[in-house]
Protein backbone atom coordinates (compact mmCIF):
# COMPACT_ATOMS: atom_id res chain seq x y z
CA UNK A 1 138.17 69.67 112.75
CA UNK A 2 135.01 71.41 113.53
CA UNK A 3 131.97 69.12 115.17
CA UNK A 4 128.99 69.19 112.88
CA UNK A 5 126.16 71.13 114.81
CA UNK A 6 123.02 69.85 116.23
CA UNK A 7 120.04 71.07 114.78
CA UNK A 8 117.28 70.63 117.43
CA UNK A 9 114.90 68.23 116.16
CA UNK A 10 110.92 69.32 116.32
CA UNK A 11 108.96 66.91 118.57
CA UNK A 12 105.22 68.31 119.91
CA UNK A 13 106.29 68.95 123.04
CA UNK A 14 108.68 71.55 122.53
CA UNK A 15 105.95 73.97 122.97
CA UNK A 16 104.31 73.75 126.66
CA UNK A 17 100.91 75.41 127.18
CA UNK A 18 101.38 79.32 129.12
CA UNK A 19 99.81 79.06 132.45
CA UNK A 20 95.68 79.97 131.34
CA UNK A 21 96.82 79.66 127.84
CA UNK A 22 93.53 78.65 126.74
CA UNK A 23 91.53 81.69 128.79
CA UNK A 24 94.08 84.42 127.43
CA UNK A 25 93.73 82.79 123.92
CA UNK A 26 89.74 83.97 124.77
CA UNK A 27 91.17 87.04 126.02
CA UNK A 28 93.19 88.23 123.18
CA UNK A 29 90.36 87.20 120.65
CA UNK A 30 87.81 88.83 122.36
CA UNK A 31 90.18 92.17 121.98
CA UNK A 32 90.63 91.98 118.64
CA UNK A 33 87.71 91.29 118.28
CA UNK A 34 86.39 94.74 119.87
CA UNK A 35 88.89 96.29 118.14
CA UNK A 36 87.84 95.38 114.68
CA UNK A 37 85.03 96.27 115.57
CA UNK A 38 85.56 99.89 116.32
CA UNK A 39 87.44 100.38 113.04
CA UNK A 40 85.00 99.04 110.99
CA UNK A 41 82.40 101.39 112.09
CA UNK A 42 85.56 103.99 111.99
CA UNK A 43 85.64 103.61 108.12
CA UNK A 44 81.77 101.75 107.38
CA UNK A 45 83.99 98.92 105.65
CA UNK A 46 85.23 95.96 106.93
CA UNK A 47 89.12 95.33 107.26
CA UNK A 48 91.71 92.86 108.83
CA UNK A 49 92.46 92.80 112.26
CA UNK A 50 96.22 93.40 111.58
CA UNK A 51 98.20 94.12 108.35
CA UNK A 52 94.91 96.15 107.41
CA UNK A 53 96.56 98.65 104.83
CA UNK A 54 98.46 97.44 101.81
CA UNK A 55 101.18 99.36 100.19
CA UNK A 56 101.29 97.05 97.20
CA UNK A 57 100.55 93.69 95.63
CA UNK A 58 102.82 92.57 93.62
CA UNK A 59 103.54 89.02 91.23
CA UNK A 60 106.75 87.20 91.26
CA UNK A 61 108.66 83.51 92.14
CA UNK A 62 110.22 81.96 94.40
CA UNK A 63 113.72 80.24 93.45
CA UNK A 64 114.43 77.26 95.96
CA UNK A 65 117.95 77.14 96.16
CA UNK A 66 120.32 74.06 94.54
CA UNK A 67 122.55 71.56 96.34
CA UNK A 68 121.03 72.21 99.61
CA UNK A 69 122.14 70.74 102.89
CA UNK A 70 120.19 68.36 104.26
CA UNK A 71 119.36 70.38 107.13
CA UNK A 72 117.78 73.44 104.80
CA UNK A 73 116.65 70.91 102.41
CA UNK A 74 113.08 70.32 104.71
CA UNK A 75 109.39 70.93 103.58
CA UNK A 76 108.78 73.64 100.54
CA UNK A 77 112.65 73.61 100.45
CA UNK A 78 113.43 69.81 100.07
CA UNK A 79 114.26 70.34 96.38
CA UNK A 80 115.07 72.77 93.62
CA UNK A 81 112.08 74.40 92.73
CA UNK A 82 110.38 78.09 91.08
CA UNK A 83 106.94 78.72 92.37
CA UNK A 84 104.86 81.39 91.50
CA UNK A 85 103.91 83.94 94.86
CA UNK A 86 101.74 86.91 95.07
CA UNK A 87 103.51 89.49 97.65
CA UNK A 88 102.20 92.30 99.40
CA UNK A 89 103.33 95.15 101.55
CA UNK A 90 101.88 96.28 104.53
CA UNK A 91 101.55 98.03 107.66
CA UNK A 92 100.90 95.85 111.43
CA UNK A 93 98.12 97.42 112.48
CA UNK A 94 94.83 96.76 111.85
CA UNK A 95 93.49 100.45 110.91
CA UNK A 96 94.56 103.01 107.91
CA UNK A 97 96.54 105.48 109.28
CA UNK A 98 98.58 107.39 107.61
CA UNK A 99 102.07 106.29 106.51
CA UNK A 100 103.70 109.32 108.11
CA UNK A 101 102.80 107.22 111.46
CA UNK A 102 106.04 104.70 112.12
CA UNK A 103 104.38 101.43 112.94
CA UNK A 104 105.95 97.74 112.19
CA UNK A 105 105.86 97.31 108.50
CA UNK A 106 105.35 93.38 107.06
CA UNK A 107 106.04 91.15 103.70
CA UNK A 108 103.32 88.22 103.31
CA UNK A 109 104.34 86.19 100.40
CA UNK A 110 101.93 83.57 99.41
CA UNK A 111 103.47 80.67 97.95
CA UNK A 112 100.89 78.82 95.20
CA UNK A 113 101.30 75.22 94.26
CA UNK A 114 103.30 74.25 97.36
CA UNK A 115 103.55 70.63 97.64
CA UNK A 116 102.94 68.16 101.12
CA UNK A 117 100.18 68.22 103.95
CA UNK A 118 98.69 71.37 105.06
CA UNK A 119 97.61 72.51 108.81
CA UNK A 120 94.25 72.23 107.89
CA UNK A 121 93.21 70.24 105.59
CA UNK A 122 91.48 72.40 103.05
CA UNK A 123 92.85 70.94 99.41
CA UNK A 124 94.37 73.87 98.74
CA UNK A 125 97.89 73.95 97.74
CA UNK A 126 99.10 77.55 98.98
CA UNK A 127 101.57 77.98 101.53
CA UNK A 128 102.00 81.75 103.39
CA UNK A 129 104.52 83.55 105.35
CA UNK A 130 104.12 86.68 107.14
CA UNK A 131 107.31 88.72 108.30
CA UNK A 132 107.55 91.58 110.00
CA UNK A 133 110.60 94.02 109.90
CA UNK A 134 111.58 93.89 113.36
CA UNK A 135 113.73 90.95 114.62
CA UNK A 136 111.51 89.76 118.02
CA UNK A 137 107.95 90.10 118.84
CA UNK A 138 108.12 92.30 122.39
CA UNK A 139 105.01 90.83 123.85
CA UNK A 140 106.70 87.32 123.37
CA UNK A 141 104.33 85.03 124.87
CA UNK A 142 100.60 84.90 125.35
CA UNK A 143 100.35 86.42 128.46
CA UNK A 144 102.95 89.47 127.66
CA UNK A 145 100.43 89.38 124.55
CA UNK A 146 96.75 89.84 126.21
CA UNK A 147 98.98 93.09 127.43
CA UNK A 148 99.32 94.51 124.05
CA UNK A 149 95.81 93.82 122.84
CA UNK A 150 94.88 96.52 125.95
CA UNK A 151 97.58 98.96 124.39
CA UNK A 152 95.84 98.29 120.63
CA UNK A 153 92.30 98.48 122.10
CA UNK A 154 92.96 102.21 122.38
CA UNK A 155 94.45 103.41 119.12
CA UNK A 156 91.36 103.07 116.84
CA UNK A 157 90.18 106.49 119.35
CA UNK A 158 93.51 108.11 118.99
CA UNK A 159 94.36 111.26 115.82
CA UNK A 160 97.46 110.07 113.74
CA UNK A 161 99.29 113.30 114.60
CA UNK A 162 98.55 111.71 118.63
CA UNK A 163 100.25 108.26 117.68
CA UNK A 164 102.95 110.45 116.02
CA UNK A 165 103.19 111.89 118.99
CA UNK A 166 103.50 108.77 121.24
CA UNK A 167 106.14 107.14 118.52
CA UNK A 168 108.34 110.13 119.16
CA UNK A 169 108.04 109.68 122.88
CA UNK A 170 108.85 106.03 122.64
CA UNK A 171 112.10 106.68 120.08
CA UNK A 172 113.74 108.94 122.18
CA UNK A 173 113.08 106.63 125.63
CA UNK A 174 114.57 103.65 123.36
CA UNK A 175 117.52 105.76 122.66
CA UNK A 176 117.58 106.76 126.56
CA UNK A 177 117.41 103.24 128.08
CA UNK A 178 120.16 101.77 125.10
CA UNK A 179 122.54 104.63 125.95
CA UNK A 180 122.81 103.23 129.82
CA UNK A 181 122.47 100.27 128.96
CA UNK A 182 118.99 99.27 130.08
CA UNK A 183 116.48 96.39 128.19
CA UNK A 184 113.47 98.38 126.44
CA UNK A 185 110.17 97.66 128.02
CA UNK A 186 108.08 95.83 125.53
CA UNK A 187 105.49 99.12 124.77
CA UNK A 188 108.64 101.05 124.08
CA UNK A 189 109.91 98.88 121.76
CA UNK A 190 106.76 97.89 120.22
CA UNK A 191 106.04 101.85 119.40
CA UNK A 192 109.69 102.89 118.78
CA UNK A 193 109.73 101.95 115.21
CA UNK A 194 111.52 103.99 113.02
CA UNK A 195 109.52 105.41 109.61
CA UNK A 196 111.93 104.14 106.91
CA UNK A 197 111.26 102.99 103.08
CA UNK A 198 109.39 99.57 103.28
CA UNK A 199 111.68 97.90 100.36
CA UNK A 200 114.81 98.46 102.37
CA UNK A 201 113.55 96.50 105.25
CA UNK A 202 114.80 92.94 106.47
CA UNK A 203 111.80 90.91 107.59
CA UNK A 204 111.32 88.42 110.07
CA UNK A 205 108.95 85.81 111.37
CA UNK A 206 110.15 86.65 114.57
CA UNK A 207 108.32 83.83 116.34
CA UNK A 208 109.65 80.28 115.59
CA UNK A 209 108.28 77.68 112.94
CA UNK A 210 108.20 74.14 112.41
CA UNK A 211 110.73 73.56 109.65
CA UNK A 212 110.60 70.24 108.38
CA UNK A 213 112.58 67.88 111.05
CA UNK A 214 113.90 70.71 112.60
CA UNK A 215 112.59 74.29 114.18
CA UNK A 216 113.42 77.85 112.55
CA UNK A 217 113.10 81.34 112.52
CA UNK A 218 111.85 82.48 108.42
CA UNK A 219 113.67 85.79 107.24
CA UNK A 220 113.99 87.98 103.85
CA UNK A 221 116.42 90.43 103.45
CA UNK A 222 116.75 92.41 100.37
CA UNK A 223 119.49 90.45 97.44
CA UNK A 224 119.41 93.15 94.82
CA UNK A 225 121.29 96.66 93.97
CA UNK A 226 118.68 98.55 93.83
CA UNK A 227 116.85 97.23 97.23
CA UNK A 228 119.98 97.56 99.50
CA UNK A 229 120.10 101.23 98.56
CA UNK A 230 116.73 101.83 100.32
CA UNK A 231 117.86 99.93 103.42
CA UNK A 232 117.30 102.76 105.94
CA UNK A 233 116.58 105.07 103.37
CA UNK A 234 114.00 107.13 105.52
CA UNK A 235 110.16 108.68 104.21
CA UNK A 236 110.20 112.15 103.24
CA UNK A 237 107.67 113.96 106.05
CA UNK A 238 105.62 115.40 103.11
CA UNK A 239 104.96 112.90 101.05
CA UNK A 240 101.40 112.16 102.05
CA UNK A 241 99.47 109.95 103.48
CA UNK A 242 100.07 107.12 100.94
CA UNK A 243 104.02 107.55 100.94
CA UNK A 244 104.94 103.82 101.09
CA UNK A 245 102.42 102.94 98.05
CA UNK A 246 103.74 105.62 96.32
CA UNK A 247 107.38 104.57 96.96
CA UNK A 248 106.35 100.91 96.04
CA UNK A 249 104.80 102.08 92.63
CA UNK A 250 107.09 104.01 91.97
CA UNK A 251 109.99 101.56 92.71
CA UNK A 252 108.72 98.64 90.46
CA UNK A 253 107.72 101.12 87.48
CA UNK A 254 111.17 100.28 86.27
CA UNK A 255 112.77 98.36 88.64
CA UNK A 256 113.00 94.37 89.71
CA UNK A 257 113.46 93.40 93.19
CA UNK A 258 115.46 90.34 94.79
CA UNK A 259 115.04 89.36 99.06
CA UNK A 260 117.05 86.41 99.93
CA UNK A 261 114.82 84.27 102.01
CA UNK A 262 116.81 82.49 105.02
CA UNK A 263 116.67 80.40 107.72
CA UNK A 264 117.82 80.38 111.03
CA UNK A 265 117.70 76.64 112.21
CA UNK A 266 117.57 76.52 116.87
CA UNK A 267 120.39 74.60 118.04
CA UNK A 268 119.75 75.01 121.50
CA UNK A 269 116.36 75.56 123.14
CA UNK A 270 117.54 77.49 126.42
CA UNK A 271 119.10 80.20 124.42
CA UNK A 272 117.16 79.89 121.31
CA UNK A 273 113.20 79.69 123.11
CA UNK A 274 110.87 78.58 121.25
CA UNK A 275 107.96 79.80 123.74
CA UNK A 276 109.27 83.45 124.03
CA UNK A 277 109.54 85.00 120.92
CA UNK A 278 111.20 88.50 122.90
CA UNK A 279 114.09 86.69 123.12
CA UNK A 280 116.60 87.28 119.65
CA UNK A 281 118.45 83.87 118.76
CA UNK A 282 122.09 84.51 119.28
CA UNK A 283 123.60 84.52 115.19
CA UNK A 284 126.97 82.88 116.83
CA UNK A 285 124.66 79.82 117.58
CA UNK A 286 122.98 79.73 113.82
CA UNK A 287 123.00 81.75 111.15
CA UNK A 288 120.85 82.78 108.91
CA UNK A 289 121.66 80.87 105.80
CA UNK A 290 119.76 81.24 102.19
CA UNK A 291 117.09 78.80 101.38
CA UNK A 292 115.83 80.44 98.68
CA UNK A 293 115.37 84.18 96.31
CA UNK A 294 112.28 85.50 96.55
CA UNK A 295 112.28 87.44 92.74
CA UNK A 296 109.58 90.38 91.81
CA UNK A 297 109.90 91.83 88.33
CA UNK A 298 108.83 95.36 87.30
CA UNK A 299 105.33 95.80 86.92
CA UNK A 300 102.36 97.77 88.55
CA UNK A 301 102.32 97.12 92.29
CA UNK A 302 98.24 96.24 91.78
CA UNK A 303 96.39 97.52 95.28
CA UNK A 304 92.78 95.63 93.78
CA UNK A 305 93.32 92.23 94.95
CA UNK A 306 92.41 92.94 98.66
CA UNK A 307 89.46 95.48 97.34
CA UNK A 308 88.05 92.47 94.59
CA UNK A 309 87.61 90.15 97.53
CA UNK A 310 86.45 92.07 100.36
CA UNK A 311 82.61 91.16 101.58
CA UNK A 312 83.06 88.23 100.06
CA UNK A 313 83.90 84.25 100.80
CA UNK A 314 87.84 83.90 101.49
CA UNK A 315 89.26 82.21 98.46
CA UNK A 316 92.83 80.66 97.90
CA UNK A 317 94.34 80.99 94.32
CA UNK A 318 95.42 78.40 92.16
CA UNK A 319 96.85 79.82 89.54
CA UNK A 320 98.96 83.28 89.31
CA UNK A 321 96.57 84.75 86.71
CA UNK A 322 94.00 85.65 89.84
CA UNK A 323 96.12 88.39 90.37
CA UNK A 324 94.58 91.15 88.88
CA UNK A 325 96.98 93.19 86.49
């Protein structure tokens, strides 16, 4: 008879403060900060300091699955629910560059009418998750982190054909250092991303998350036909500059789109860190099991929701509706 695992059970201190945590925190702000900065004069408009281009914004639910265990069944996944979620598509970094340039690609799904205590306490009733499509964050804790914001600081200066360029580079030293057998420094992983369709992707929070009584890692990977096709499926080098949005237009036109959105539950915090989020949890430990399907119907993949609000007061939905058709 197998032993019933032991799901690691979130107290506070789990997480212990990085040496200068709070200075680096200042550090890495400060960055962003500059870089924002130099984009917005860039393009005389104001955007977000990561996830700045959209590729589509889409309408659908979110199924929480039946009969969970009680170890799944935690938080916005205690019971069986649907709730409504506006989805969007994007690309990590905080400039519009073309979509010939292979950067991280990400999934936000906001979640609207999700029940229980909130971070802050705001009233509002939304709950959001951001995943990217690569499994770990490189730069896995904050001071590995202040590093990158030096590496960011300089792309806002740089042509896309140059970050082409540098993406190349780092693709063929990834290949290098995995063909002998050596780890990938975190720059070379960060910028060896491939350039594939976005729908395809699997997406990951790659950092952990409180998860009810317990702590998890938050994944989607695609469910449906029609989305496991484009699972590597790679972007045609002349398709433009707005190849992804295109794609994702296209795609839901005529077509419906399933993710199945799992969990990965830590069962042991030495091999499964909670602090260093460049270090993959081992599936043999936990695997990712199904929580719930994350369902978006045919329709027109809207791009006006970011463009209605910008310059003005950040506002959480209530309703579905305030997605503009």
């Amino acid at each position: 008879m197998t032993a019933p695992t032991s799901y690691v059970r979130y107290r506070p201190d789990l997480e212990q403060p990085f040496p200068d945590e709070d200075e680096l925190v200042r550090q890495v702000v400060a960055a962003m900060g500059k870089a924002n900065q130099q984009v917005a004069a860039k393009h005389r408009h104001g955007l977000r300091d990561a996830h700045a281009k959209s590729h589509g914004v889409l309408a659908g639910e979110l199924r929480i699955q039946q009969n969970l265990p009680p170890h799944l069944a935690q938080g916005l996944f205690a019971e069986p629910a649907v709730y409504p979620v506006i989805v969007r598509y994007s690309s990590a970094p905080g400039d519009l560059r073309s979509d010939q340039v292979p950067v991280q690609r990400g999934i936000a799904i906001k979640v609207i009418g999700a029940p229980g205590p909130r971070a802050l306490d705001d009233g509002h009733t939304t709950q959001d998750f951001l995943l990217v499509n690569h499994p770990t964050l490189p730069f896995g804790n904050i001071g590995e982190y202040a590093k990158l914001q030096g590496l960011l600081e300089k792309q806002p200066g740089q042509s896309d054909q140059r970050l082409q360029l540098t993406g190349l580079a780092a693709r063929a030293a990834a290949k290098a250092l995995t063909r002998v057998g050596r780890p990938l420094p975190p720059a070379v992983e960060t910028l060896a991303a491939a350039n594939h369709h976005v729908l395809g992707e699997t997406f990951h929070s790659m950092a952990a998350l409180r998860y009810g009584d317990h702590v998890a890692k938050i994944s989607a990977t695609p469910r449906s036909a029609d989305v496991k096709a484009l699972t590597s499926s790679p972007v045609d080098k002349k398709a433009g500059e707005s190849a992804l949005r295109d794609l994702v237009v296209d795609f839901f036109a005529d077509h419906s789109a399933e993710y199945d959105l799992r969990a990965q539950l830590c069962v042991d915090v030495d091999r499964m860190p909670v602090e260093d989020a460049s270090v993959p949890w081992p599936e043999e430990l936990s695997p990712h099991e199904v929580v719930a399907v994350l369902h978006l119907p045919a329709q027109d993949a809207s791009s006006d929701f970011r463009h209605r609000f910008n310059g003005v007061e950040r506002q959480e939905p209530t309703d579905i509706k305030e997605l503009p058709s």
